[in-house]
C-alpha atoms as a PDB file:
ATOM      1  CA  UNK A   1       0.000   0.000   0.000  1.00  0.00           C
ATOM      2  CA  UNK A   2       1.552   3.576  -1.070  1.00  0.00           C
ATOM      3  CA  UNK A   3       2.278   5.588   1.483  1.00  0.00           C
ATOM      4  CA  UNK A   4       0.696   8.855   2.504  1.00  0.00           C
ATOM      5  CA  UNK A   5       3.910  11.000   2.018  1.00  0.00           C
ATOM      6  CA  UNK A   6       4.233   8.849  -1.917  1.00  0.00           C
ATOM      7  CA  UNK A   7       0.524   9.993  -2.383  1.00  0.00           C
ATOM      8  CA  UNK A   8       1.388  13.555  -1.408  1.00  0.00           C
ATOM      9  CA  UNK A   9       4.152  13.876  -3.514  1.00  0.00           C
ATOM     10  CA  UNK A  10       2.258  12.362  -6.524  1.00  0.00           C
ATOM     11  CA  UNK A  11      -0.482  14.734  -6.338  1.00  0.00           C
ATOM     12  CA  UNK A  12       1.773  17.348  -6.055  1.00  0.00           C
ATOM     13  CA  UNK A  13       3.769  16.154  -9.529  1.00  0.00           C
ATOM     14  CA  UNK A  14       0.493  15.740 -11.068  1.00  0.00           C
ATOM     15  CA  UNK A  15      -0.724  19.565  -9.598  1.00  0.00           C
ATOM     16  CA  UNK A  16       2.347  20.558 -11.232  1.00  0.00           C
ATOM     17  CA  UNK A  17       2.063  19.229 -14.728  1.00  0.00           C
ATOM     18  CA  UNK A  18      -1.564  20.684 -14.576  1.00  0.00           C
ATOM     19  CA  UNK A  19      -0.478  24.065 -14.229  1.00  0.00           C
ATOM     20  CA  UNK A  20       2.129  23.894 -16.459  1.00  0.00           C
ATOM     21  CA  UNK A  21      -0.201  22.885 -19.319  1.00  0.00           C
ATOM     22  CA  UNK A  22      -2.275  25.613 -18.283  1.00  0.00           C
ATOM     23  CA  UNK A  23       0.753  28.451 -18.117  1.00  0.00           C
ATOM     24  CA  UNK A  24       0.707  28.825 -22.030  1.00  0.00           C
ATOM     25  CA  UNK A  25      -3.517  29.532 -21.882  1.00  0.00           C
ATOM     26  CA  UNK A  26      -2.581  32.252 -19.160  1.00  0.00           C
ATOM     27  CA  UNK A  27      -0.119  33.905 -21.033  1.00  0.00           C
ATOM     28  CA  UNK A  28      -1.707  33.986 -24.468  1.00  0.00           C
ATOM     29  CA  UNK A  29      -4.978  35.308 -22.277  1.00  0.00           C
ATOM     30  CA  UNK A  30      -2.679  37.974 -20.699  1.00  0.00           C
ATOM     31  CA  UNK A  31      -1.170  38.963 -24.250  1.00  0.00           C
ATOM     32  CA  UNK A  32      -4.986  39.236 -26.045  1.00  0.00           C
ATOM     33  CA  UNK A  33      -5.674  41.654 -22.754  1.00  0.00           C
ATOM     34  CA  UNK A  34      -2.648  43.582 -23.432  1.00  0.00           C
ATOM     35  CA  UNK A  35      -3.438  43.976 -27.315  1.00  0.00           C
ATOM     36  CA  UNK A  36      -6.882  44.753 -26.658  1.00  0.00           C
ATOM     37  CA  UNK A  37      -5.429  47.453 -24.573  1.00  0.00           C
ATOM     38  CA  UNK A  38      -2.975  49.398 -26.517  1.00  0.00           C
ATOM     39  CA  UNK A  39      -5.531  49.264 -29.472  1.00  0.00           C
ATOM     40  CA  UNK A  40      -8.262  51.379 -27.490  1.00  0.00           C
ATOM     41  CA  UNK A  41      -5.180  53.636 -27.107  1.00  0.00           C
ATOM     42  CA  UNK A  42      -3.976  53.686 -30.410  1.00  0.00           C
ATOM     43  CA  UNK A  43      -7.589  54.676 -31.314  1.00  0.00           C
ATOM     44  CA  UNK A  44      -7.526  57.538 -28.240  1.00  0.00           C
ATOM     45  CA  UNK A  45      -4.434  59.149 -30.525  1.00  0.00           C
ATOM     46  CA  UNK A  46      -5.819  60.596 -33.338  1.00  0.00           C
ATOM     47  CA  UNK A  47      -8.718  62.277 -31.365  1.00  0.00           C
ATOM     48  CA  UNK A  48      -5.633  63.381 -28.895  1.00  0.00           C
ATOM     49  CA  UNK A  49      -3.762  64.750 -31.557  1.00  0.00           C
ATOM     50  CA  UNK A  50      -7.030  66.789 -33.202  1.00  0.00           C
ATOM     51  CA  UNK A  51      -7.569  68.425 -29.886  1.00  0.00           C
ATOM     52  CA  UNK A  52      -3.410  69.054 -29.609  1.00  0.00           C
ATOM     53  CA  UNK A  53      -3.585  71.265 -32.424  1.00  0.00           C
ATOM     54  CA  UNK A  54      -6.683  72.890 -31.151  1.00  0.00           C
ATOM     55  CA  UNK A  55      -4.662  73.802 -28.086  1.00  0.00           C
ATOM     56  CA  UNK A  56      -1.315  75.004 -30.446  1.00  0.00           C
ATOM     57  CA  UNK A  57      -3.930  77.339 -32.444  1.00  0.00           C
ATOM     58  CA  UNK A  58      -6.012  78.910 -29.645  1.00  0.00           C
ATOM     59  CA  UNK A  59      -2.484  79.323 -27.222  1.00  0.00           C
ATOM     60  CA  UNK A  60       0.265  80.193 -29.965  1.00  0.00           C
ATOM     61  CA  UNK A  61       1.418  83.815 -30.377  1.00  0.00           C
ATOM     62  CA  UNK A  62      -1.057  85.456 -33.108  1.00  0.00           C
ATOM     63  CA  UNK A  63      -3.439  88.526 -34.151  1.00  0.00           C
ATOM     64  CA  UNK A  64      -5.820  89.108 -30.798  1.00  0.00           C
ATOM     65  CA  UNK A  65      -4.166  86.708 -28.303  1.00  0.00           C
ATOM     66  CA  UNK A  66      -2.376  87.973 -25.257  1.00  0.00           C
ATOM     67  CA  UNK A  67       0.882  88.544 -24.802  1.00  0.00           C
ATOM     68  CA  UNK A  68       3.532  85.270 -23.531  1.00  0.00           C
ATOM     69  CA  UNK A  69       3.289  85.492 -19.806  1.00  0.00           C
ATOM     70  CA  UNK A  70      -0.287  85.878 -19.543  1.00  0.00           C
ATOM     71  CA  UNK A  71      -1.415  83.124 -22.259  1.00  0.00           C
ATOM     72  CA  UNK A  72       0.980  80.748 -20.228  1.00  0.00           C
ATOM     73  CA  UNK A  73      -0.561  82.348 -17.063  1.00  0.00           C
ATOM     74  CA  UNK A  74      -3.964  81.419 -19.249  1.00  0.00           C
ATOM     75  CA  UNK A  75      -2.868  78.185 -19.775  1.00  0.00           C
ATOM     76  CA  UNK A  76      -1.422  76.356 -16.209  1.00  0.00           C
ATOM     77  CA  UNK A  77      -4.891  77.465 -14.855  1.00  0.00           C
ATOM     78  CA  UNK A  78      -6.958  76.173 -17.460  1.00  0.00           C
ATOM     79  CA  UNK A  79      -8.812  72.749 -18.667  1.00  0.00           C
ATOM     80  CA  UNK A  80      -6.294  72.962 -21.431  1.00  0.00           C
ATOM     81  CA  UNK A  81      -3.283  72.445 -19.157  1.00  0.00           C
ATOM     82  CA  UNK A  82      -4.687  69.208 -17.736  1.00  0.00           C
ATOM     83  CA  UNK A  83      -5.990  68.137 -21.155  1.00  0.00           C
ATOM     84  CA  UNK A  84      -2.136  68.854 -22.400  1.00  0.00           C
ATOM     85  CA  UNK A  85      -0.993  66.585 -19.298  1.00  0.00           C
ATOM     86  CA  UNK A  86      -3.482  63.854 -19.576  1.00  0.00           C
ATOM     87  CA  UNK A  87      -1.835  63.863 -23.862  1.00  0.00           C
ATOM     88  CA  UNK A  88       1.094  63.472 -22.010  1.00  0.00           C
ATOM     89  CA  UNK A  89      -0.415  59.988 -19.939  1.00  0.00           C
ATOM     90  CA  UNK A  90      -1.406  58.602 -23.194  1.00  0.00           C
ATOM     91  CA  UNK A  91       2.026  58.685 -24.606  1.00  0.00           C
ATOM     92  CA  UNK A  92       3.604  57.256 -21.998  1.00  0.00           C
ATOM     93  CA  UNK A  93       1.507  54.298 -21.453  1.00  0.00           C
ATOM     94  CA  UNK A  94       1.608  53.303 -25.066  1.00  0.00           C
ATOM     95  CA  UNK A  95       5.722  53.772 -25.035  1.00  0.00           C
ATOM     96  CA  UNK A  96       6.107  51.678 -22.071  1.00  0.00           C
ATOM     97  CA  UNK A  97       3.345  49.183 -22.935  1.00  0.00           C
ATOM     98  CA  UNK A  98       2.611  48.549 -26.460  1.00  0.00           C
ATOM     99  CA  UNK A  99       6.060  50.084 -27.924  1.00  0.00           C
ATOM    100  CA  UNK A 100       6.350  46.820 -29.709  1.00  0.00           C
ATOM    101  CA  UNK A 101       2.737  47.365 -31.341  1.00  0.00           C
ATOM    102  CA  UNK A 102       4.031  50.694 -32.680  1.00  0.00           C
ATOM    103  CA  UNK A 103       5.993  49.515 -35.406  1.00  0.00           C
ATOM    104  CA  UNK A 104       3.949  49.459 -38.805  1.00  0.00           C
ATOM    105  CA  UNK A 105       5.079  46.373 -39.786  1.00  0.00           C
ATOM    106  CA  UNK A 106       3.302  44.490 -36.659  1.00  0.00           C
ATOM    107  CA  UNK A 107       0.237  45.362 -38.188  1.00  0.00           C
ATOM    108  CA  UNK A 108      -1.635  47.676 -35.462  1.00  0.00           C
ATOM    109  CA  UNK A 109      -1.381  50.829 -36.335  1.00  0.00           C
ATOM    110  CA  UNK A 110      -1.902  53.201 -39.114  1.00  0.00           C
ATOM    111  CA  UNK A 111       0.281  55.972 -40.411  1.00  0.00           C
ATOM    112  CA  UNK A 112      -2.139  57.936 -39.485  1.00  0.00           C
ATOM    113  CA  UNK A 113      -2.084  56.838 -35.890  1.00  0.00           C
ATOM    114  CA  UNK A 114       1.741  56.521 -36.196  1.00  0.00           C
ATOM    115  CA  UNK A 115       1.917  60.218 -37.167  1.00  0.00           C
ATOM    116  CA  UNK A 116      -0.515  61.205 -34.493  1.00  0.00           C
ATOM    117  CA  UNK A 117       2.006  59.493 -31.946  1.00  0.00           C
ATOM    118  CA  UNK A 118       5.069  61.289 -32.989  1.00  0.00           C
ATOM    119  CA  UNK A 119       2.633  64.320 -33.314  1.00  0.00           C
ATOM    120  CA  UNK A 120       1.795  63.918 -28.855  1.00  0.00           C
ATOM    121  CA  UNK A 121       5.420  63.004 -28.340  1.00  0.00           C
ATOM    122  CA  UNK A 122       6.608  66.139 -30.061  1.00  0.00           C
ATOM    123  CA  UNK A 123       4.500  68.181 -27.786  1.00  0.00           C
ATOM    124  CA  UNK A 124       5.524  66.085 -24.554  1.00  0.00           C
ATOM    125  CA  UNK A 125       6.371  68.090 -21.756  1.00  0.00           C
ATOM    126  CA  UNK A 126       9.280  65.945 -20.812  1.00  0.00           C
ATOM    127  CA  UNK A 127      11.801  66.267 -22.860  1.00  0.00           C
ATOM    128  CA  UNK A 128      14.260  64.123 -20.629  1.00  0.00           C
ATOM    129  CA  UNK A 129      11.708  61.285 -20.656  1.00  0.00           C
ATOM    130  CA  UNK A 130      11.621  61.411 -24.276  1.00  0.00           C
ATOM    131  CA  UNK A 131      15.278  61.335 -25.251  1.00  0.00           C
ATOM    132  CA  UNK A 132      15.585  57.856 -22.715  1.00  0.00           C
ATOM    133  CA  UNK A 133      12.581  56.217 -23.515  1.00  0.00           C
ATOM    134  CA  UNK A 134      10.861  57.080 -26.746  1.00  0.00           C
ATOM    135  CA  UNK A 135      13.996  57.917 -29.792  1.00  0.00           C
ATOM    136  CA  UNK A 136      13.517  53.498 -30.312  1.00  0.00           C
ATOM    137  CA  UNK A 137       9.684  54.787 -31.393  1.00  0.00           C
ATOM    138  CA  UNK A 138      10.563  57.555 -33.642  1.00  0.00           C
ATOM    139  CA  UNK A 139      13.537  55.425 -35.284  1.00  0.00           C
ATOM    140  CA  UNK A 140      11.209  52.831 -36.071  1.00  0.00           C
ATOM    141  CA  UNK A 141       7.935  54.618 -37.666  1.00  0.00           C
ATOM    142  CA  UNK A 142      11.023  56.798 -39.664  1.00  0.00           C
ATOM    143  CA  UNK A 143      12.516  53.911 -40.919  1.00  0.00           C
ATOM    144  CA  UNK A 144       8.813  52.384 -41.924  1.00  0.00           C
ATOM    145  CA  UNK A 145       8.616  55.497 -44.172  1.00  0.00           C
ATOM    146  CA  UNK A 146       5.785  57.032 -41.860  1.00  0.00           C
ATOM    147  CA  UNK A 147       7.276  60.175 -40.639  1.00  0.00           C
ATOM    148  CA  UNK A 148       9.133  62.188 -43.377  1.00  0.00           C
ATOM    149  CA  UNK A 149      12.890  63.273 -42.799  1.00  0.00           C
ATOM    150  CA  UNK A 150      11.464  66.934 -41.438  1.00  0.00           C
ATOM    151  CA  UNK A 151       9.372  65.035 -39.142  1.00  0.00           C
ATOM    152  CA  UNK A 152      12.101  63.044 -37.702  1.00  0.00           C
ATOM    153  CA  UNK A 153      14.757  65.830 -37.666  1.00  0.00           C
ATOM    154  CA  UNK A 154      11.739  67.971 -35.693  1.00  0.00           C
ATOM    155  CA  UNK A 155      11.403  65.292 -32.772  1.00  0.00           C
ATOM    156  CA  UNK A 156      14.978  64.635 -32.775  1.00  0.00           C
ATOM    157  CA  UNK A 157      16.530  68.171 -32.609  1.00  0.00           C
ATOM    158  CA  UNK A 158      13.414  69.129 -30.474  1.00  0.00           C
ATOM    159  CA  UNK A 159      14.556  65.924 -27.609  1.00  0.00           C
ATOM    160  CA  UNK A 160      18.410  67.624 -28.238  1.00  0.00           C
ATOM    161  CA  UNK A 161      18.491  71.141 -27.543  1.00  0.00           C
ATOM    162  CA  UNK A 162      15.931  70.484 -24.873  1.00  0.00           C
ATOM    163  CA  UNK A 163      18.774  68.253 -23.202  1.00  0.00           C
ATOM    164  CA  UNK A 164      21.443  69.199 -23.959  1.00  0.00           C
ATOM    165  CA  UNK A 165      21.477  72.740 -25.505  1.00  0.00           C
ATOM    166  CA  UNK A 166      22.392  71.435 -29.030  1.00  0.00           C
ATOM    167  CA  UNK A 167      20.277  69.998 -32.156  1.00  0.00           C
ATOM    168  CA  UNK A 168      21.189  67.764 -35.057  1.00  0.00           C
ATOM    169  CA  UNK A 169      19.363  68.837 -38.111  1.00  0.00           C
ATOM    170  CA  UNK A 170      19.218  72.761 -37.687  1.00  0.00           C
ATOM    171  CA  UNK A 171      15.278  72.735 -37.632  1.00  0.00           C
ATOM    172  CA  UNK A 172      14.748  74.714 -34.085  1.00  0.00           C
ATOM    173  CA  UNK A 173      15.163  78.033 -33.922  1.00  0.00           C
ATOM    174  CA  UNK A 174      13.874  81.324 -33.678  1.00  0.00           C
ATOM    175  CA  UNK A 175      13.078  84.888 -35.624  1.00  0.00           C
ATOM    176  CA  UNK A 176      15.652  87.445 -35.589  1.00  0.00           C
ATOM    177  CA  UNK A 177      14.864  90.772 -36.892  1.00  0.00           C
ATOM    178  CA  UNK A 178      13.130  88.408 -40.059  1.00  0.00           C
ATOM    179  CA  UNK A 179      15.359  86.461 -40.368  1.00  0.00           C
ATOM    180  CA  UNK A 180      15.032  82.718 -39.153  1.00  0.00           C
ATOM    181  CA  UNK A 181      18.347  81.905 -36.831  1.00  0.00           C
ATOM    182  CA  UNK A 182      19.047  78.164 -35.833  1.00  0.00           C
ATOM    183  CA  UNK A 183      19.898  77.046 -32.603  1.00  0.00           C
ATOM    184  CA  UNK A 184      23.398  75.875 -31.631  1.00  0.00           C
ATOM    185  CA  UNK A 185      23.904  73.184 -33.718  1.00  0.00           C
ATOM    186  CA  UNK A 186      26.767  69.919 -32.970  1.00  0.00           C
ATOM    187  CA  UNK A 187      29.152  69.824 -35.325  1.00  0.00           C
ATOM    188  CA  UNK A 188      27.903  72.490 -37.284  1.00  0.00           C
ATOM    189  CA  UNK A 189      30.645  72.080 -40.685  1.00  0.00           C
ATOM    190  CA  UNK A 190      28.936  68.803 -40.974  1.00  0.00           C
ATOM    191  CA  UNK A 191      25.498  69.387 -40.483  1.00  0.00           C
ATOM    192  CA  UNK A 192      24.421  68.867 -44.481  1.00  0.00           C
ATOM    193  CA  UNK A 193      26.149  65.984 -44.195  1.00  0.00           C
ATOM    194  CA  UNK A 194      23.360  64.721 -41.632  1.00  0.00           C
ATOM    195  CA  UNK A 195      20.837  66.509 -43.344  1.00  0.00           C
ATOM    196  CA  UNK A 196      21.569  64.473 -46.396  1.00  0.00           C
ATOM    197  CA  UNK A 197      21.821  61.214 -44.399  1.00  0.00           C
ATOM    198  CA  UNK A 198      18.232  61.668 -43.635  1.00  0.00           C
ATOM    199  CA  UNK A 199      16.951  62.455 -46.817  1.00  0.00           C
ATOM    200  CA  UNK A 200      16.704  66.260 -46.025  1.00  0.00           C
ATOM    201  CA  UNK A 201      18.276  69.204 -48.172  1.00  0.00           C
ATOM    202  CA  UNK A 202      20.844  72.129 -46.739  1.00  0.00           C
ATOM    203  CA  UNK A 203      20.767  73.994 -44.008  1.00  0.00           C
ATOM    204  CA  UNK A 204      20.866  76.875 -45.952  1.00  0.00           C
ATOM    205  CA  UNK A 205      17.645  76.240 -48.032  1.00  0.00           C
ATOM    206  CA  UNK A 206      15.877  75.454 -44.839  1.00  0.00           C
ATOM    207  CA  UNK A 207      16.601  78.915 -43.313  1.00  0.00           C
ATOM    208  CA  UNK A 208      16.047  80.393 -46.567  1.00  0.00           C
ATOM    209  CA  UNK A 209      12.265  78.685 -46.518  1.00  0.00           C
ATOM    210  CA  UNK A 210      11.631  79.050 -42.815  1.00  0.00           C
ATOM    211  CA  UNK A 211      12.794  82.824 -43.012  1.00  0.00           C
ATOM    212  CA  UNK A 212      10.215  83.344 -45.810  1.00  0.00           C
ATOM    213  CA  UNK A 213       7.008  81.109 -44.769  1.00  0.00           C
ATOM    214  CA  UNK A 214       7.592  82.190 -40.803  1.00  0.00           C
ATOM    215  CA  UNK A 215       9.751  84.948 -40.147  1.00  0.00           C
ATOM    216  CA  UNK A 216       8.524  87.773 -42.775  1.00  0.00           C
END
């Protein structure tokens, strides 16, 4: 007759096994959750981005709007601050849980939706967040032909001089006297040479075009 510690230890084995089949289910049930998920937030991103450039129109320097301190004044005490930080919420959840859903080729999202994504991280209020968790996002929907060279040289020299007081590409800068002036710039004799990497044309045409559609 087996005894009662043999019986225990056989259950046990056979408890075991049981789950172990059963681990695979689990998982698979876990990933459907996951992708079910991050597609309600892919969906939440164009909608996000509409109201985004709502916010740029109504709170960006122009013909009847107040002057800089008092539209930012405007803005930290108003619905569009929090709607700005809850953009912000979005972005980070689908970075840090669907990041491998973001790339075209997985079959989730649409350029449209991929645009609208580099669109909310270009407008993120954490720069320093950005350059450590998000460049792997933008270097994959550039590389799937869904964000033009401007587009990527925008984020990335946006992420730069926000960290570290220098851009890339030459595309931030400001209007001096109307006349569009870059911001410090790495490496600046090589610059076209990145440029050109990228797909994008000279410095100097850029200033010329920014200088004429923004400046004058």
């Amino acid at each position: 007759m087996p005894s009662i510690v043999w019986i225990i230890v056989l259950a046990s084995m056979q408890a075991t096994v049981a789950e172990t089949a059963l681990a695979p289910e689990k998982a698979d049930e876990v990933e459907r959750d996951r992708i079910v998920l991050c597609e309600n937030r892919f969906e939440q991103v164009l909608a996000a981005a509409e109201v985004d450039q709502l916010l740029r129109r109504n709170w960006s320097p122009g013909i009847g709007n107040p002057p800089l301190g008092e539209r930012l004044t405007l803005y930290t005490d108003n619905a569009a601050y929090h709607v700005s930080m809850a953009h912000d919420e979005l972005v980070q959840q689908i970075i840090e849980n669907c990041g491998d859903l973001i790339a075209p080729n997985a079959g989730y999202i649409s350029s449209d939706v991929g645009v609208g994504i580099w669109l909310l991280m270009q407008h993120h209020h954490n720069q320093v967040w950005l350059a450590q968790n998000g460049m792997e996002v933008i270097d994959g929907l550039f590389s799937a032909n869904v964000l033009s060279p401007q587009q990527y040289a925008l984020f990335v020299d946006r992420v730069h001089w926000r960290t570290q007081g220098e851009q890339l590409y030459g595309s931030q800068g400001r209007c001096d006297e109307g006349v569009f002036v870059p911001f410090p710039i790495v490496d600046r004799d090589n610059v076209d040479n990145r440029r050109a990497e990228i797909g994008l044309g000279s410095i100097g045409q850029y200033t010329t075009r920014i200088t004429e559609n923004r400046c004058r």
